[in-house]
N, C-alpha and C. Protein backbone atom coordinates (compact mmCIF):
# COMPACT_ATOMS: atom_id res chain seq x y z
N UNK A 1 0.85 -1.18 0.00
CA UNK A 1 0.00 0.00 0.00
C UNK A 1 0.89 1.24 0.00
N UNK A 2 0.71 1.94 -0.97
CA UNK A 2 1.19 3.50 -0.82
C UNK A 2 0.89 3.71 0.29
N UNK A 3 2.07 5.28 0.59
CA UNK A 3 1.81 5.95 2.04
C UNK A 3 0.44 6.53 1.85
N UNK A 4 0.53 7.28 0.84
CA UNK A 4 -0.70 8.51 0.74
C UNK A 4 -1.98 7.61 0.57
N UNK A 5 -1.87 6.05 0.21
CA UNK A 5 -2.98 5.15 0.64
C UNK A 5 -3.71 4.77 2.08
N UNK A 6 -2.33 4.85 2.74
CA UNK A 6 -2.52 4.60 4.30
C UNK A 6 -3.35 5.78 4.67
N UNK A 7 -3.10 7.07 4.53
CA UNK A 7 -3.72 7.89 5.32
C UNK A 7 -5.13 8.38 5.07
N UNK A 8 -5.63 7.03 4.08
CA UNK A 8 -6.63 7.83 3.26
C UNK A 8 -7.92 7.55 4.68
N UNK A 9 -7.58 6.96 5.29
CA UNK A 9 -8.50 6.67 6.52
C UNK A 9 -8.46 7.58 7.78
N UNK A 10 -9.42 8.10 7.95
CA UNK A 10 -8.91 9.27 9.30
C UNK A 10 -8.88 8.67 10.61
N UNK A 11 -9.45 7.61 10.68
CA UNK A 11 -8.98 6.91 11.56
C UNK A 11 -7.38 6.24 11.96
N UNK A 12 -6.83 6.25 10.65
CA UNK A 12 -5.10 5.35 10.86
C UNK A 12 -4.63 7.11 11.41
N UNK A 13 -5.02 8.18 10.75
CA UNK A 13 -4.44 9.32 11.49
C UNK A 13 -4.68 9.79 12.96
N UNK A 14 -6.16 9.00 13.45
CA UNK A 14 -6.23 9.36 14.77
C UNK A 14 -5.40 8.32 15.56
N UNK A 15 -4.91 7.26 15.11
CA UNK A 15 -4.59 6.35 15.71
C UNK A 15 -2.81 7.27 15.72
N UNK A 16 -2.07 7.17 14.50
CA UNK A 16 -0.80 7.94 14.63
C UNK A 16 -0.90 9.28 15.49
N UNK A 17 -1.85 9.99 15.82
CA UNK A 17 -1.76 11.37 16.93
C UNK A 17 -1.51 10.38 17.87
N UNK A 18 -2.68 9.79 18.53
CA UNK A 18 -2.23 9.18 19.58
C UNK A 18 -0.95 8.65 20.17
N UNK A 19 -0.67 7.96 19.16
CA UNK A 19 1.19 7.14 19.29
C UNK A 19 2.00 8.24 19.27
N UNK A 20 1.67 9.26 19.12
CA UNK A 20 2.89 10.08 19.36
C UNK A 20 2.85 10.76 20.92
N UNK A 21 1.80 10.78 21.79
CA UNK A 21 1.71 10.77 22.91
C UNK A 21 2.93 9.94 23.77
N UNK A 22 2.06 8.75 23.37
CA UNK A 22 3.21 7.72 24.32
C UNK A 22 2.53 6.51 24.08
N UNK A 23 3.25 5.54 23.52
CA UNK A 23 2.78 3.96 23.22
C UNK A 23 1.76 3.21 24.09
N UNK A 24 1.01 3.05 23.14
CA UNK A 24 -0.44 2.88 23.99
C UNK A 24 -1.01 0.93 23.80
N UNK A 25 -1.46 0.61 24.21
CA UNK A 25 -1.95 -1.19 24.07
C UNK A 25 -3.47 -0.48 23.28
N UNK A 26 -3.92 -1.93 22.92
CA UNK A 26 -4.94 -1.63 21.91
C UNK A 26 -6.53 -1.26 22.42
N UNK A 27 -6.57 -1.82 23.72
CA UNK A 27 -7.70 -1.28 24.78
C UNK A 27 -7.86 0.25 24.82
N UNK A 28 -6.35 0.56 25.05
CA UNK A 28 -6.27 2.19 25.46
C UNK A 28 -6.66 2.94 23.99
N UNK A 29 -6.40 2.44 22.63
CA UNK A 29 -6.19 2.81 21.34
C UNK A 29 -7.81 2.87 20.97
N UNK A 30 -8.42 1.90 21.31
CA UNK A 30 -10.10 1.64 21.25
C UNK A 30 -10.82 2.79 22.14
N UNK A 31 -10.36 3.24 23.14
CA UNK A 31 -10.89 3.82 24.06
C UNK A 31 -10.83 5.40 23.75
N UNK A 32 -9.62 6.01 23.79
CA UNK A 32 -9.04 7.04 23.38
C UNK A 32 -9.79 7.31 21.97
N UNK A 33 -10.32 6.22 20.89
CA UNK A 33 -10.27 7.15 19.71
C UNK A 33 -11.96 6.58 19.54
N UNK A 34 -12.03 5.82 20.13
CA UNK A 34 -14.02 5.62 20.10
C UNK A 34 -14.08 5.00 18.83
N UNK A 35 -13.43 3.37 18.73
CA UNK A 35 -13.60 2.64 17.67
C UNK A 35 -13.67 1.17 18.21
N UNK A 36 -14.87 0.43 17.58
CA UNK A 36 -14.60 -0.95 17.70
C UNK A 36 -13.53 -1.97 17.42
N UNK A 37 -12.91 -2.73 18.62
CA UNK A 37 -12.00 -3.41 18.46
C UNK A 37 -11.53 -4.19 16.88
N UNK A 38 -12.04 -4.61 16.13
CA UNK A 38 -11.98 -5.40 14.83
C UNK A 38 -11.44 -4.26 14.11
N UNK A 39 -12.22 -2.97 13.72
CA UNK A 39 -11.57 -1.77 13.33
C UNK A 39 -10.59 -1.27 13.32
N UNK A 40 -10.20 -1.27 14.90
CA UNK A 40 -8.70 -0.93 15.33
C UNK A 40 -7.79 -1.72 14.43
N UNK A 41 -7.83 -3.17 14.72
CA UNK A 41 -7.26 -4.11 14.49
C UNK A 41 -6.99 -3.67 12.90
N UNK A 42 -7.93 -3.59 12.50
CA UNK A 42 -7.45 -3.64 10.80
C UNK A 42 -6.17 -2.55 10.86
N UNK A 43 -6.70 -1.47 11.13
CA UNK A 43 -5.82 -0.12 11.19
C UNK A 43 -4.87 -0.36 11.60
N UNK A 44 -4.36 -0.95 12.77
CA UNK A 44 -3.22 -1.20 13.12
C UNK A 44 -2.11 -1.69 12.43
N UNK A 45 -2.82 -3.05 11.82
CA UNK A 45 -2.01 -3.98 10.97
C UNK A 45 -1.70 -3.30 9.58
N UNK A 46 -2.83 -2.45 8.82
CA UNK A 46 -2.46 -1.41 8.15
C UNK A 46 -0.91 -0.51 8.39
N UNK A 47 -1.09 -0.16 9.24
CA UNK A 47 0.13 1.08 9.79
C UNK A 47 1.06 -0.08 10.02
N UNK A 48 1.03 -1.11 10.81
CA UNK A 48 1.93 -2.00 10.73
C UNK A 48 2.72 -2.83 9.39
N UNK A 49 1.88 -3.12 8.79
CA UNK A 49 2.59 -3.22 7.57
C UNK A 49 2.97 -2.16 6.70
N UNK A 50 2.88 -0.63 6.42
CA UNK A 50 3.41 0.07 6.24
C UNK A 50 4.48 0.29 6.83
N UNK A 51 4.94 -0.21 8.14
CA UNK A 51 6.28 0.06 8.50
C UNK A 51 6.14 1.28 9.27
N UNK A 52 5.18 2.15 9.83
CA UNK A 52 5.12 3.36 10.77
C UNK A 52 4.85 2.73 11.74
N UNK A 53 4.48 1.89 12.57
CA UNK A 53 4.09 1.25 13.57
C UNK A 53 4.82 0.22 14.05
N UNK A 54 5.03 -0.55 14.79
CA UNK A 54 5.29 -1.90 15.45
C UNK A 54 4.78 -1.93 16.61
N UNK A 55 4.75 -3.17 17.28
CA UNK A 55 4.20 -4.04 18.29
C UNK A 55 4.90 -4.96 19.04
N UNK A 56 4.69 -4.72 20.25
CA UNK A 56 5.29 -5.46 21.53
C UNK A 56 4.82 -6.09 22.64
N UNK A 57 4.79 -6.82 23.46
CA UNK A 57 4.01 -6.96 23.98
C UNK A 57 4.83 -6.98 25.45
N UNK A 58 3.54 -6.54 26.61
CA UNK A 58 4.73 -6.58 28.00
C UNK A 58 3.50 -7.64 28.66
N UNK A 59 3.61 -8.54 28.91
CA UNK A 59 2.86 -9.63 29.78
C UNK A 59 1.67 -9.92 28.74
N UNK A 60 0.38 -9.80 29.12
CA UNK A 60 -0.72 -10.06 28.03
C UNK A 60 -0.84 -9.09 26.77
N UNK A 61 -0.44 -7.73 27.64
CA UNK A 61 -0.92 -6.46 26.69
C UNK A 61 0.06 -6.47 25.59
N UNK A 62 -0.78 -6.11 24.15
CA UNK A 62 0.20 -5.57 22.80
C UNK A 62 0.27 -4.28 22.83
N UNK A 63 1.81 -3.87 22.86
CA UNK A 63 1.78 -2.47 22.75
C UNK A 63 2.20 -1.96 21.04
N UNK A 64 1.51 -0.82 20.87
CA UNK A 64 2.28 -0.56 19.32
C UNK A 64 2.60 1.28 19.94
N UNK A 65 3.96 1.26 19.02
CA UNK A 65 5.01 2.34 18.74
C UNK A 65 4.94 2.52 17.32
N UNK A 66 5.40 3.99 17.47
CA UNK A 66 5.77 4.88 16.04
C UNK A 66 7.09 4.38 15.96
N UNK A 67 7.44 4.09 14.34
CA UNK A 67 8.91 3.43 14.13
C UNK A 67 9.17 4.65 13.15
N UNK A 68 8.14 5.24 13.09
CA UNK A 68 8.55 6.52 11.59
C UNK A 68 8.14 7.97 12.06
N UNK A 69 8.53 9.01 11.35
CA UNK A 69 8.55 10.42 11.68
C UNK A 69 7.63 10.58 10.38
N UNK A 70 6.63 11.33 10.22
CA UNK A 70 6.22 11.19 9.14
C UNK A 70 5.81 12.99 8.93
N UNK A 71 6.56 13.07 7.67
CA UNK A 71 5.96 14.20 7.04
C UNK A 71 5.61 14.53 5.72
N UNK A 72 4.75 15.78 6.09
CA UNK A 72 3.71 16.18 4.97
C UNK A 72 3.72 17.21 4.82
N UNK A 73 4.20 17.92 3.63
CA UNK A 73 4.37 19.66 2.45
C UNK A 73 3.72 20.00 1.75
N UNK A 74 2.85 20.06 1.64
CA UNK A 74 2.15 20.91 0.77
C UNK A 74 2.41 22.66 0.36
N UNK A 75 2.29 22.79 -0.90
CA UNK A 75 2.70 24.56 -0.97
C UNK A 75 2.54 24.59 -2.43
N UNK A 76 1.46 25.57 -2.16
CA UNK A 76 0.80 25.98 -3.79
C UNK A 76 1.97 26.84 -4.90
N UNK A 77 1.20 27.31 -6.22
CA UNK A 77 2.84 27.58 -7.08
C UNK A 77 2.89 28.89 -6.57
N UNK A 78 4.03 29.56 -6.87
CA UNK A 78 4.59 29.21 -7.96
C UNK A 78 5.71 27.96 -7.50
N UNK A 79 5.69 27.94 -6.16
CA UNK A 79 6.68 26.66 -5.14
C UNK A 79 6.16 25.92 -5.09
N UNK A 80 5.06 24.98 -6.10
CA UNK A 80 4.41 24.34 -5.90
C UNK A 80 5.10 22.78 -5.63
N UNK A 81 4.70 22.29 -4.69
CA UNK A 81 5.16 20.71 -3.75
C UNK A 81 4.38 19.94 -2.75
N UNK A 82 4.38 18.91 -3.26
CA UNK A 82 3.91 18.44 -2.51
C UNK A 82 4.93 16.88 -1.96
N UNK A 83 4.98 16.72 -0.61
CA UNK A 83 5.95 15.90 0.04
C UNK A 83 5.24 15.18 1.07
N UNK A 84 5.22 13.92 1.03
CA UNK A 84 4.21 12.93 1.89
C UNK A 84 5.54 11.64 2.09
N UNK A 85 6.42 12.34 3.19
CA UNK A 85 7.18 11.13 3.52
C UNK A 85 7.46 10.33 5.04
N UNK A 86 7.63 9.17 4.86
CA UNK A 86 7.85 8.23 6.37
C UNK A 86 9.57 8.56 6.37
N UNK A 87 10.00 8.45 7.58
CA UNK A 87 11.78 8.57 7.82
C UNK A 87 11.48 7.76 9.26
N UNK A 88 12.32 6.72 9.06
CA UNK A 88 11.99 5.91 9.98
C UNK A 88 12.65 5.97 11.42
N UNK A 89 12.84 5.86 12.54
CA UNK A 89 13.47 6.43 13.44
C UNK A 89 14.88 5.60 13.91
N UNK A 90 15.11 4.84 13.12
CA UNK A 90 16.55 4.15 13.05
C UNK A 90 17.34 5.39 12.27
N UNK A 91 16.59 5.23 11.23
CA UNK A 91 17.79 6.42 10.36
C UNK A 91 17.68 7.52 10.39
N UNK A 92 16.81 7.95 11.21
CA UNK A 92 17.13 9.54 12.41
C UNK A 92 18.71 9.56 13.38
N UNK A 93 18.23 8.58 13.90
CA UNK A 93 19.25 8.29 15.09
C UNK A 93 20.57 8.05 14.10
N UNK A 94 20.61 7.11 12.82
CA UNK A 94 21.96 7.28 12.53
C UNK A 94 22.43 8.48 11.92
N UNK A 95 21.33 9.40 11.23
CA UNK A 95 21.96 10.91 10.79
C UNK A 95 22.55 11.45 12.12
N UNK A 96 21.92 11.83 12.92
CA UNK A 96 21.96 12.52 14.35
C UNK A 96 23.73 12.14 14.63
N UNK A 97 23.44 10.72 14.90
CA UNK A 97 25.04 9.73 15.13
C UNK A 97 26.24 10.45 14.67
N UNK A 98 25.66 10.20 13.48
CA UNK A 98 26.64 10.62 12.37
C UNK A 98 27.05 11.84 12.27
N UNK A 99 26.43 12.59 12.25
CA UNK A 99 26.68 14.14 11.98
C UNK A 99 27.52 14.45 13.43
N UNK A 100 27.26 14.02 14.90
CA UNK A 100 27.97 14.35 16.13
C UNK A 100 29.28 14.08 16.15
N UNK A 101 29.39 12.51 15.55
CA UNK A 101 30.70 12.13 15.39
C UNK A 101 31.52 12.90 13.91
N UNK A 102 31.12 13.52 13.44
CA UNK A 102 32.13 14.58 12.80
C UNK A 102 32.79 15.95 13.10
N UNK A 103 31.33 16.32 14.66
CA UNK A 103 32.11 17.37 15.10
C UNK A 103 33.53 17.10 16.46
């Protein structure tokens, strides 16, 4: 699935606000955004197989995390652009890395 496929649901976007709070289990994800469990579920695995999400689990509970930074540009002409990208948070941390260890 394209990115700009993923977001075509406003729900996978209420679900990504949330995760950027602080990693939430799927009870809290149902609760917080006022959606039936099966729903969630799809969405999740959605964002999960896109690669913005993953899942963990600490005893019974599944937790899912943001694995991506995701941004979005829009800007009419004559600069006209538009930019809809995931940057995943491994290769944050190795720019960051990287760039310290040169100064």
């Amino acid at each position: 699935m394209k990115l700009i496929e993923v977001f075509g649901a406003k729900n996978r976007i209420r679900i990504i606000r949330e995760l950027t709070r602080k990693d939430m289990y799927v009870n809290e994800l149902i609760d917080s955004i006022g959606m039936d469990g099966s729903t969630a579920l799809y969405h999740l695995n959605t964002l999960e197989e896109a690669g913005l999400i993953a899942s963990y689990r600490v005893g019974r509970r599944k937790y899912y995390t943001l694995t991506a930074s995701l941004i979005l540009k829009a800007s009419p002409p004559p600069n006209r652009e538009f930019i809809l990208q995931a940057i995943p948070i491994k290769e944050q941390k190795e720019k960051v890395e990287g760039s310290s260890n040169r100064n």
